[in-house]
N, C-alpha and C. Protein backbone atom coordinates (compact mmCIF):
# COMPACT_ATOMS: atom_id res chain seq x y z
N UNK A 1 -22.43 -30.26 38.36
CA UNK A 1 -21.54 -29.15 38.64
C UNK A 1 -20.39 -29.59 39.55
N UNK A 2 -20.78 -30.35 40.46
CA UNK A 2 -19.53 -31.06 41.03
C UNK A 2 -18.68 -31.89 40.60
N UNK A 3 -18.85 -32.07 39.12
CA UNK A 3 -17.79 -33.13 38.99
C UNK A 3 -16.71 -32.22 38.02
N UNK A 4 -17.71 -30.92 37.15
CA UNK A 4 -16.64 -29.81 36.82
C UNK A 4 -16.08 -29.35 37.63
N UNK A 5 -16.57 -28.85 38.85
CA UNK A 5 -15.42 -28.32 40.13
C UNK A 5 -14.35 -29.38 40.51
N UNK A 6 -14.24 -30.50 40.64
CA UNK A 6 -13.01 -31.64 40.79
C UNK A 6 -12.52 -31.33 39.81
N UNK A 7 -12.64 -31.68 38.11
CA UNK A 7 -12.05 -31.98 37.30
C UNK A 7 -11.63 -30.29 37.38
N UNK A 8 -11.84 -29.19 37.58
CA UNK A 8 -11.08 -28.07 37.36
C UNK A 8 -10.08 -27.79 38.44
N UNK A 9 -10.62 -28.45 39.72
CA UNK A 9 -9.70 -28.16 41.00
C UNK A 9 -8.55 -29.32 40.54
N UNK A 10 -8.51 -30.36 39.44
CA UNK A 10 -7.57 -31.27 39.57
C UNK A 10 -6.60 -30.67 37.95
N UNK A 11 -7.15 -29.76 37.34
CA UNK A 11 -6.81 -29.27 36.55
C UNK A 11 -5.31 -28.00 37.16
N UNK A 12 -6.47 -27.15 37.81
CA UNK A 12 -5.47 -26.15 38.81
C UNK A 12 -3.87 -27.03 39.98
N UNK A 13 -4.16 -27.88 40.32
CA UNK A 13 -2.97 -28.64 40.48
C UNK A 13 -2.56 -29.02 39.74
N UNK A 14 -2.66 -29.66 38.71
CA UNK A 14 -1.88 -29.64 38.02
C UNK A 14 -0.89 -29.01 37.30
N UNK A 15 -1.72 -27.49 36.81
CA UNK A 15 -0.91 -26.37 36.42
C UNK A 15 0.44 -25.41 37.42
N UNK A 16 -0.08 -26.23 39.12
CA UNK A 16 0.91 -25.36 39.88
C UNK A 16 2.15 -26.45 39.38
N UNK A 17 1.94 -28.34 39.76
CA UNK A 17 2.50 -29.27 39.27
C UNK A 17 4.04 -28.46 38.00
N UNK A 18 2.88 -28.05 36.94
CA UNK A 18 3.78 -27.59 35.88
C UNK A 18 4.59 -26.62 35.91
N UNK A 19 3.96 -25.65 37.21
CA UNK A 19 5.33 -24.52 37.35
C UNK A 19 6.05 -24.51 38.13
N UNK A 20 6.24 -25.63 39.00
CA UNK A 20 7.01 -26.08 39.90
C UNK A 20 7.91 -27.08 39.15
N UNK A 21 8.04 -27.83 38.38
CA UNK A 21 9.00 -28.31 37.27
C UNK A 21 9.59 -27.57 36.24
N UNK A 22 8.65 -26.37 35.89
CA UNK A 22 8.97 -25.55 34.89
C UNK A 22 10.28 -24.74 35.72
N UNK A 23 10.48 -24.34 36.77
CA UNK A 23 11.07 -23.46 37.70
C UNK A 23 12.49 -24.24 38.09
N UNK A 24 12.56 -25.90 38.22
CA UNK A 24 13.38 -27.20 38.03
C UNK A 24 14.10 -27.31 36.79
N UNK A 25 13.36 -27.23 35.76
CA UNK A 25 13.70 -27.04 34.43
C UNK A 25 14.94 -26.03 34.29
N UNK A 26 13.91 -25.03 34.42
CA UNK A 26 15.31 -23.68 33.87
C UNK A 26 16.42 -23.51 34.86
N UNK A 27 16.32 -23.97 35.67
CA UNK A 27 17.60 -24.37 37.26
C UNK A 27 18.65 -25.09 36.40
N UNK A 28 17.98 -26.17 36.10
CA UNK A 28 18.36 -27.33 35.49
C UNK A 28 19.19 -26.71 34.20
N UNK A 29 18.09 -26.50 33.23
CA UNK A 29 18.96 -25.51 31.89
C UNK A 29 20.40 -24.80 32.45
N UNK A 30 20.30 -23.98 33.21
CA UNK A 30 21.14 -23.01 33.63
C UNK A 30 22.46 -23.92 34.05
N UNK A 31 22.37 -24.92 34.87
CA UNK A 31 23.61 -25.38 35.07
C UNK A 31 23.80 -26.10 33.69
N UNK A 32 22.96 -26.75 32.91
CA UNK A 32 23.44 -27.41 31.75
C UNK A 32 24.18 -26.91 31.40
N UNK A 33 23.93 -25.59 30.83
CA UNK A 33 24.72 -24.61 30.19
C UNK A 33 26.12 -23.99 30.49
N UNK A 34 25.56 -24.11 32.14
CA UNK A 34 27.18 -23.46 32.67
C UNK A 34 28.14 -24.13 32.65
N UNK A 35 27.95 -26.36 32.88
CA UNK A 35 28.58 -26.63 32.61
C UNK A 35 29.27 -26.65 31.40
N UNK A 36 28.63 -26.89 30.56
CA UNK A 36 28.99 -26.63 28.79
C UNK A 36 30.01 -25.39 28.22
N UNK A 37 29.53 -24.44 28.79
CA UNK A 37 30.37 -22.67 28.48
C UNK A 37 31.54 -23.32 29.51
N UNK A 38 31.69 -24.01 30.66
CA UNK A 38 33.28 -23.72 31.00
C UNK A 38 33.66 -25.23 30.85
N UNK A 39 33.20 -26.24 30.19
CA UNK A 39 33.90 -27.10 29.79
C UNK A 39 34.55 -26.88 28.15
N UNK A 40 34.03 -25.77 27.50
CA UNK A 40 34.33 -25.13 26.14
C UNK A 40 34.94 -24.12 26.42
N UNK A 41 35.22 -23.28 27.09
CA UNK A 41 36.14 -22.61 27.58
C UNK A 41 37.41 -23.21 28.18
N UNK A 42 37.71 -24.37 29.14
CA UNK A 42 39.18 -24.73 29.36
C UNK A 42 39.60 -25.34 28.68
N UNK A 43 40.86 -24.54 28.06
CA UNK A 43 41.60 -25.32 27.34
C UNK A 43 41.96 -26.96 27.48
N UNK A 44 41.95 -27.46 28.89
CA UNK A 44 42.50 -28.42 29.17
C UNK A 44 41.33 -29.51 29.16
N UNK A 45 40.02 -29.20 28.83
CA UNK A 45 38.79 -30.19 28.48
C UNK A 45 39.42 -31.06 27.64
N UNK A 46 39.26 -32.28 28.33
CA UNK A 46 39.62 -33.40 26.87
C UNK A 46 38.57 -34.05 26.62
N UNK A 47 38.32 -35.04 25.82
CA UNK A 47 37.24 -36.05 25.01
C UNK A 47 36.24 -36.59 26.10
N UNK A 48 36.87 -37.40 27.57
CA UNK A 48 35.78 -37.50 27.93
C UNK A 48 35.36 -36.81 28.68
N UNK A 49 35.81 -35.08 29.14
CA UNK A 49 34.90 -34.48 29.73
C UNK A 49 34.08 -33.86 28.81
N UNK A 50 34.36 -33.75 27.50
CA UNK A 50 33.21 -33.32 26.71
C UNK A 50 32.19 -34.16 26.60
N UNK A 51 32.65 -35.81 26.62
CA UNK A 51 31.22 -36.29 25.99
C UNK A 51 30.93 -36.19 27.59
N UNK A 52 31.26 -36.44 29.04
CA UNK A 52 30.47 -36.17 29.71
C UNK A 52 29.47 -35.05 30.13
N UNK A 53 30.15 -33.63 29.94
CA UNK A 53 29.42 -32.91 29.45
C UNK A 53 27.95 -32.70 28.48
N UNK A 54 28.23 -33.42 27.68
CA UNK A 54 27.38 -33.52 26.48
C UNK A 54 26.21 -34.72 27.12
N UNK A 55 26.72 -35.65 27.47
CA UNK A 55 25.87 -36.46 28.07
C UNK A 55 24.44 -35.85 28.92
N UNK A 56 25.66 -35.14 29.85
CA UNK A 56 24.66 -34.31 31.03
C UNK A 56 23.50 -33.30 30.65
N UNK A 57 24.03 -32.63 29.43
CA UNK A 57 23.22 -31.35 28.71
C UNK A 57 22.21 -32.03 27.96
N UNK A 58 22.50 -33.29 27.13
CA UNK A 58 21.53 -34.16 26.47
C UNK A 58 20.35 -34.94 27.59
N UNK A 59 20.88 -35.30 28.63
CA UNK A 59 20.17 -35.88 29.91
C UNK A 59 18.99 -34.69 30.56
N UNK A 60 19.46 -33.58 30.66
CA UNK A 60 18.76 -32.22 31.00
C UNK A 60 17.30 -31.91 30.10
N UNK A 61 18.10 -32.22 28.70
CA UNK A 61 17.25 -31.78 27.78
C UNK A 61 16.18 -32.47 27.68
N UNK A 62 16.38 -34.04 27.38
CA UNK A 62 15.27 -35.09 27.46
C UNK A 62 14.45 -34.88 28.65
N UNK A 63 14.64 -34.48 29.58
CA UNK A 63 13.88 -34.60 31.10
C UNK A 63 13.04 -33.30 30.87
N UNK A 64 13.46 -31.93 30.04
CA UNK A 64 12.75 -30.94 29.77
C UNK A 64 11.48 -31.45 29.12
N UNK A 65 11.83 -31.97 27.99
CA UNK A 65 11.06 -32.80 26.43
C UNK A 65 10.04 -33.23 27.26
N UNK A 66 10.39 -34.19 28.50
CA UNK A 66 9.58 -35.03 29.14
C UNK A 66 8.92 -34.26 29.60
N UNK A 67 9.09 -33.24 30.18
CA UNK A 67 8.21 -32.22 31.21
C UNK A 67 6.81 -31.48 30.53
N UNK A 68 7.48 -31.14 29.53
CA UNK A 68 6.87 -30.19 28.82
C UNK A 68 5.80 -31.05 28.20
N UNK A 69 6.07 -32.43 28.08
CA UNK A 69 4.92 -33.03 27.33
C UNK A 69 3.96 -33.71 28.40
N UNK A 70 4.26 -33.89 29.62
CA UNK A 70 3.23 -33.93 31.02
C UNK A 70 2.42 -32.77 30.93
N UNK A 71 3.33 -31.62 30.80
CA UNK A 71 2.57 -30.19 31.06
C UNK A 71 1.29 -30.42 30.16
N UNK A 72 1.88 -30.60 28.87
CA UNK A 72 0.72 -30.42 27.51
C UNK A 72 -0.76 -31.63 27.60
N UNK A 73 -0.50 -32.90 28.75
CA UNK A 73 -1.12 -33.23 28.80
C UNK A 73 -1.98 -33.01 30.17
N UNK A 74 -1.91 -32.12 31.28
CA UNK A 74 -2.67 -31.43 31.65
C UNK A 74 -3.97 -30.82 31.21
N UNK A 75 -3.09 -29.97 30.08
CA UNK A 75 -4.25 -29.34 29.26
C UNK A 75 -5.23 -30.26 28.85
N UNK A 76 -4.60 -31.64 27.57
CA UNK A 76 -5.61 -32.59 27.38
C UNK A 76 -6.07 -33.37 28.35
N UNK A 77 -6.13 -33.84 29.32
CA UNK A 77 -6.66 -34.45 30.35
C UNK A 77 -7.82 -33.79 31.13
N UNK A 78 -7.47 -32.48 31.07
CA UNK A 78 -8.97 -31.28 31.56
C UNK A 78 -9.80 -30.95 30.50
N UNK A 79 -9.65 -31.06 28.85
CA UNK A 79 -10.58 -31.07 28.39
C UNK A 79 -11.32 -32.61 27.77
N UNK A 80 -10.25 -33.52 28.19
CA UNK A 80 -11.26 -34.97 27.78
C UNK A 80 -12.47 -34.72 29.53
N UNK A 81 -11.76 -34.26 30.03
CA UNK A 81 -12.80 -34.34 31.70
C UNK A 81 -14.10 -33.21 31.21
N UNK A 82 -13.59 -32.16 30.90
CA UNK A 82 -14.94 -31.75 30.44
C UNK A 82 -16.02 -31.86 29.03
N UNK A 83 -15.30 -33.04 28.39
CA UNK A 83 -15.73 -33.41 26.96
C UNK A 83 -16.89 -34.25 27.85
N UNK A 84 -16.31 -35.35 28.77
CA UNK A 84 -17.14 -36.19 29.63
C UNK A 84 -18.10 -35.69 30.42
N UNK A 85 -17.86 -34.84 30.85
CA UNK A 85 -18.68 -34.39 31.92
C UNK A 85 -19.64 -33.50 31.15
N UNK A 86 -19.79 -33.14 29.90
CA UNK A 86 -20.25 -32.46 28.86
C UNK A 86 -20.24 -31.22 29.17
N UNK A 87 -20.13 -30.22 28.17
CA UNK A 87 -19.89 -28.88 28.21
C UNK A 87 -21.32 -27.91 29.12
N UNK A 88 -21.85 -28.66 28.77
CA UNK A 88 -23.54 -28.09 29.10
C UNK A 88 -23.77 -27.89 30.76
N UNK A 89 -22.91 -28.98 31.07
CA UNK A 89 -23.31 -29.61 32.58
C UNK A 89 -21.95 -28.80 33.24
N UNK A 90 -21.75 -27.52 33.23
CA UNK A 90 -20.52 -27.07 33.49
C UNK A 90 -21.25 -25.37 34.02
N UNK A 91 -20.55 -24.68 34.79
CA UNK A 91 -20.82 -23.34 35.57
C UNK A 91 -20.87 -22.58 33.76
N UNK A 92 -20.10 -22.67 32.86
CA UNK A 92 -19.99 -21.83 31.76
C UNK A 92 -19.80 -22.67 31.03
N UNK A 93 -20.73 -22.77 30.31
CA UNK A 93 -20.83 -24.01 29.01
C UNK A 93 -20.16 -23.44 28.05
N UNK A 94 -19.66 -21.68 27.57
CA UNK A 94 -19.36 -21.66 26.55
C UNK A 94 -17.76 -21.82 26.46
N UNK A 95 -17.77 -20.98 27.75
CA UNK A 95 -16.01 -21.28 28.37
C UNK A 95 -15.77 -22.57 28.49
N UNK A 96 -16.37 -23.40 28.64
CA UNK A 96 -15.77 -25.14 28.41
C UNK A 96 -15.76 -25.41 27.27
N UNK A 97 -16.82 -24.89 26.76
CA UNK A 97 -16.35 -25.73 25.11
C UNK A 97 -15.22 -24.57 24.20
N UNK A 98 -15.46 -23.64 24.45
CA UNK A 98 -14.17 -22.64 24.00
C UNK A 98 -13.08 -23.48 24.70
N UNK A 99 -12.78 -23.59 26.12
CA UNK A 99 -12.09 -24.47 26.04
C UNK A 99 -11.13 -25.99 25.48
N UNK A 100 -12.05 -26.68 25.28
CA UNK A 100 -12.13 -28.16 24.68
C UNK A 100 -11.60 -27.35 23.23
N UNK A 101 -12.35 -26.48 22.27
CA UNK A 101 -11.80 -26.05 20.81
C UNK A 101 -9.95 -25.90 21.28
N UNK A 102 -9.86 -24.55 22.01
CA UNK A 102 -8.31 -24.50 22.06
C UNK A 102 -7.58 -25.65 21.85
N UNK A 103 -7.97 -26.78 22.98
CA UNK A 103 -7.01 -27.30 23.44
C UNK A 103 -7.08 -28.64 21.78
N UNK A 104 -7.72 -28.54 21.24
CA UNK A 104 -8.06 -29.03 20.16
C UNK A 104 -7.79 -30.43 20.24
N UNK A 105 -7.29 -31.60 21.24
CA UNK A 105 -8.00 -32.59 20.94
C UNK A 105 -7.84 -33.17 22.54
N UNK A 106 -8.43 -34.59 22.49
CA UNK A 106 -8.79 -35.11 24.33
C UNK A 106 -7.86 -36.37 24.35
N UNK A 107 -7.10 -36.62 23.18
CA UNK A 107 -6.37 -37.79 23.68
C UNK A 107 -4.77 -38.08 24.38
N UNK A 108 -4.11 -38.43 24.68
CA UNK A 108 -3.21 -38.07 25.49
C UNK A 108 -1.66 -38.09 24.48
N UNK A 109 -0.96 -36.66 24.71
CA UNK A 109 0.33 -37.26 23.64
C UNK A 109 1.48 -36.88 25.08
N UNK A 110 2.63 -37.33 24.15
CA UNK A 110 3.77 -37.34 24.78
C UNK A 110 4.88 -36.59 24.55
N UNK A 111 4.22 -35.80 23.58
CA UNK A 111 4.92 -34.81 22.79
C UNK A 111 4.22 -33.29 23.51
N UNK A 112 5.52 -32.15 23.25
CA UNK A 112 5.26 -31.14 24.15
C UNK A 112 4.53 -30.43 22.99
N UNK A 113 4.26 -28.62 23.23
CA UNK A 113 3.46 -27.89 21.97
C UNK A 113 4.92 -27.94 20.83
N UNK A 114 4.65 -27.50 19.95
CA UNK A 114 5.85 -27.26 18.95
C UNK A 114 6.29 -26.21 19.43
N UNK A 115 6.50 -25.12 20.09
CA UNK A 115 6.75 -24.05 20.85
C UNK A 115 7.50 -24.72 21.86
N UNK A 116 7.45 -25.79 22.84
CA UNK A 116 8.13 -26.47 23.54
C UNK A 116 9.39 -27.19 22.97
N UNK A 117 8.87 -27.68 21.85
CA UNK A 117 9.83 -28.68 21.04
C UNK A 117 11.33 -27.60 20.18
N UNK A 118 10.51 -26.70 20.07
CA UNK A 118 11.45 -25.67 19.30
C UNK A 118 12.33 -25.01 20.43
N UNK A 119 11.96 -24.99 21.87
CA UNK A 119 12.82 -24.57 22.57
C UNK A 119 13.75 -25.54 23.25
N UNK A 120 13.35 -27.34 23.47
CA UNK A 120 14.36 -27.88 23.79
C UNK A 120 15.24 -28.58 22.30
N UNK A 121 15.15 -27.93 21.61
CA UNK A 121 16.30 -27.82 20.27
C UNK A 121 16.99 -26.64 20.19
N UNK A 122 16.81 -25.45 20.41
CA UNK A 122 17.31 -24.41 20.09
C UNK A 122 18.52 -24.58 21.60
N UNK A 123 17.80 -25.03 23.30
CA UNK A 123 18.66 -24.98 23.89
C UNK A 123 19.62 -26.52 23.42
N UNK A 124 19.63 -27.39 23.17
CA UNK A 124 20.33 -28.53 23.13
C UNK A 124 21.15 -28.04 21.74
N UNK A 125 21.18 -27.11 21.01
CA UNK A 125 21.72 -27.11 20.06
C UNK A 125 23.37 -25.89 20.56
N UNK A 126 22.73 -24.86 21.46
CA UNK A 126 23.46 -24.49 22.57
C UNK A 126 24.25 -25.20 23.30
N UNK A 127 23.82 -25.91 23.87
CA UNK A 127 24.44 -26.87 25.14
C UNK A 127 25.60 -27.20 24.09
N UNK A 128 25.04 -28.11 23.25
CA UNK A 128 26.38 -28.64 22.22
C UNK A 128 27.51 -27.64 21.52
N UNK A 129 27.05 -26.69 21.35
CA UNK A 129 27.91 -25.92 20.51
C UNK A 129 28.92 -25.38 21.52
N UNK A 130 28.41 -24.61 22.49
CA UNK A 130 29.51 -24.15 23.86
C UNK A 130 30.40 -25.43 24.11
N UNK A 131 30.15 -26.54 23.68
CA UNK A 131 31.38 -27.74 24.41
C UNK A 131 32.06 -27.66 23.21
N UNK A 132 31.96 -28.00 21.84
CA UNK A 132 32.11 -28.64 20.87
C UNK A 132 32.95 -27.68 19.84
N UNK A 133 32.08 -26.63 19.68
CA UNK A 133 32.53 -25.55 18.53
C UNK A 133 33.56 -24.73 19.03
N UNK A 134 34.76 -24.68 18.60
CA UNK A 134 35.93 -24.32 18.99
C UNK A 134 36.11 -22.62 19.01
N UNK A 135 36.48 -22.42 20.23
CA UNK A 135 36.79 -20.65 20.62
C UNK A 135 37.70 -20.09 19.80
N UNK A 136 37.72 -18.86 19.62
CA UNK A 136 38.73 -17.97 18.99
C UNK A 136 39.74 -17.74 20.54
């Protein structure tokens, strides 16, 4: 039972870990963006403040990508800990292994959920268009 209480107390940091970047993140988004809407807004933006622009919003985005796929391995890292520590040997054996099913597998990726992935495309597709796609 003590080694499920670590692996869940190291689980729960982790998850604050993730909303304390998650909270960095959308800071982060927000100026991406703002720079982008008023570098596409002045007329007087030329080539390389766009690609610097674009640079910066693409730089934002990857560091999201990155985040989001630490986050996702939280999740897998607490259920390879309770795959190990076996479900049985846990305060709620069924809630661990209901657990371990969700999270559906224990090995480590680097990739965020597709729910993650679909949101740093939808914003990077933003970021670009406010610099790029020309105002009325």
């Amino acid at each position: 039972m003590d080694l499920a209480n670590t692996a869940l107390q190291a689980f729960q940091n982790g998850r604050i870990v993730d909303a304390l970047t998650f909270i960095g993140v959308i800071i982060a988004i927000w100026l991406a963006l703002r720079v982008a809407n008023m570098t596409g807004e002045n007329p007087d933006s030329n080539l390389v403040t766009k690609i610097v622009s674009s640079a910066f919003g693409l730089t934002v985005m990857a560091g999201t990508f990155q985040s989001f796929g630490f986050a996702s391995n939280t999740w897998v890292t607490f259920a390879r800990r309770l795959t190990e520590i076996g479900p049985e040997n846990t305060g709620d054996p069924i809630g661990a292994q209901a657990f371990i099913d969700y999270v559906g597998t224990t090995e480590a990726t680097g990739m965020p959920t597709p729910l993650g992935i679909a949101f740093c495309v939808i914003v990077t597709i933003m970021i670009l268009s406010l610099i790029w796609v020309p105002r009325k």
